[in-house]
Protein backbone atom coordinates (compact mmCIF):
# COMPACT_ATOMS: atom_id res chain seq x y z
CA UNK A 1 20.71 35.29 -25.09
CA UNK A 2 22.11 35.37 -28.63
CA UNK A 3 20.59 32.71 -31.07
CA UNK A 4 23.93 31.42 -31.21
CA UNK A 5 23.73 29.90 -27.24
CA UNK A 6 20.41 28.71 -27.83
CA UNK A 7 21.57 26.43 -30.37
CA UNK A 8 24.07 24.84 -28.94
CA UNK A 9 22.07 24.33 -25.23
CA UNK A 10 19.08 22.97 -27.85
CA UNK A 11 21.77 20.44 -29.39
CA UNK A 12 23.56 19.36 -26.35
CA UNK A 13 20.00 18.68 -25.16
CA UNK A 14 18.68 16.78 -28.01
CA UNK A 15 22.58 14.98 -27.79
CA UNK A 16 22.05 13.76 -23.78
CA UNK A 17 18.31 13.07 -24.42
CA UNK A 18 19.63 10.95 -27.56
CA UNK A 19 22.86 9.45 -25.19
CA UNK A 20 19.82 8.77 -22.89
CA UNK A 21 17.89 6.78 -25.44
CA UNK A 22 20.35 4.39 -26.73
CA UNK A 23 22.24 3.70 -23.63
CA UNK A 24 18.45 2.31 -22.25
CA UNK A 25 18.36 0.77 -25.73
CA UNK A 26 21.58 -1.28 -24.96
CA UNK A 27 20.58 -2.13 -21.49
CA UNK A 28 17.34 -3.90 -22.99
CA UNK A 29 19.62 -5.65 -25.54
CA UNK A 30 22.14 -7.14 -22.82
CA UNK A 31 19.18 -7.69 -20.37
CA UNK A 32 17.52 -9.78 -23.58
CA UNK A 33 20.38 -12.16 -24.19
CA UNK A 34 21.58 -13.16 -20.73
CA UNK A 35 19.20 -14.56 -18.34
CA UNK A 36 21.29 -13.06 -15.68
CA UNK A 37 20.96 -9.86 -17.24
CA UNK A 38 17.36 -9.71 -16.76
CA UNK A 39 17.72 -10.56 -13.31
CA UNK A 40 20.35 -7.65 -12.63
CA UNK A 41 18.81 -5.35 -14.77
CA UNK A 42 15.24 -5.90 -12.24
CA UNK A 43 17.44 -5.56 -9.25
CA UNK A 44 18.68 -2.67 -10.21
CA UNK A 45 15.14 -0.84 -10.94
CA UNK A 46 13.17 -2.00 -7.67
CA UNK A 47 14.64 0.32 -5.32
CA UNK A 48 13.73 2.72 -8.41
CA UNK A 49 9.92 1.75 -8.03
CA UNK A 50 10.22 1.91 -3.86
CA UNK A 51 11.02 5.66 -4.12
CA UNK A 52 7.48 6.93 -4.28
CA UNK A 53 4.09 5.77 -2.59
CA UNK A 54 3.13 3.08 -4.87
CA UNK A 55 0.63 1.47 -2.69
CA UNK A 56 -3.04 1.82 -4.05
CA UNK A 57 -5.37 2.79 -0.99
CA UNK A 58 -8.04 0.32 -2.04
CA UNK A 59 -5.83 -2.78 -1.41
CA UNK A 60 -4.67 -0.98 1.99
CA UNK A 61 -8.24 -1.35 2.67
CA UNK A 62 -8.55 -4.85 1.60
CA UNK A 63 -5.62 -6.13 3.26
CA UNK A 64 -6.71 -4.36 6.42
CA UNK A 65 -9.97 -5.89 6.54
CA UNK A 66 -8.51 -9.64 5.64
CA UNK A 67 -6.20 -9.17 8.94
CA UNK A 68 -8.82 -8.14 10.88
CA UNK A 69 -10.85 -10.90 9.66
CA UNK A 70 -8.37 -13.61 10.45
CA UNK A 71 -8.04 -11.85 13.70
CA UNK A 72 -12.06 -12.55 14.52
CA UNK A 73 -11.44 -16.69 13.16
CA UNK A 74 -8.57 -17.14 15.53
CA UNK A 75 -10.27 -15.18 18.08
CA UNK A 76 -12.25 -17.90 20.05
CA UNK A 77 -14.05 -15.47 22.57
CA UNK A 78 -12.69 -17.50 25.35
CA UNK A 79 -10.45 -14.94 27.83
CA UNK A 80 -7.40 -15.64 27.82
CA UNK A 81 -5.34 -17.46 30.93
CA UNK A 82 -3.26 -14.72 31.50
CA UNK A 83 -6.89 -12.14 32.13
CA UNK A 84 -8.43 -14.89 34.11
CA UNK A 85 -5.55 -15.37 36.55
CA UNK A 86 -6.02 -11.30 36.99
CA UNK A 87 -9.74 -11.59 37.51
CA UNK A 88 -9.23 -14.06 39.93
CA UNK A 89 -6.80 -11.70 42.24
């Protein structure tokens, strides 16, 4: 590669990174003065966010053991009818 080629692919680079920039720039500025715009521009980035595993193991964990603890307060301990009409057969 000439020095030439590398220019240019170094400028059109620093061109779409700056395109990148100020078109995110604008999007802030719209989303800032509408209320709807804020709304729109949030819809638009949560499937964004959903993309990767986001989910922090820890609060797996947490949420696990507050099911299975509402699962042991609703649990009375008393069989239900349905395995005491089968015991009795």
């Amino acid at each position: 590669m000439d020095l030439l080629s590398i220019t240019v692919n170094v400028l059109i680079s620093a061109g779409v990174f700056a395109l990148v920039i100020f078109g995110l720039w604008r999007i802030a500025r719209w989303a800032r003065s509408r209320p709807t715009g804020a709304y729109v521009l949030g819809a638009l980035i949560v499937p964004i966010g959903g993309m990767g595993n986001v989910s922090d193991p820890d609060f797996k964990m947490v949420t696990e053991a507050r099911q299975l603890k509402r699962q042991e307060e609703n649990d009375s301990g008393d069989p239900l009818e349905r395995d005491e009409a089968e015991a009795s057969e």
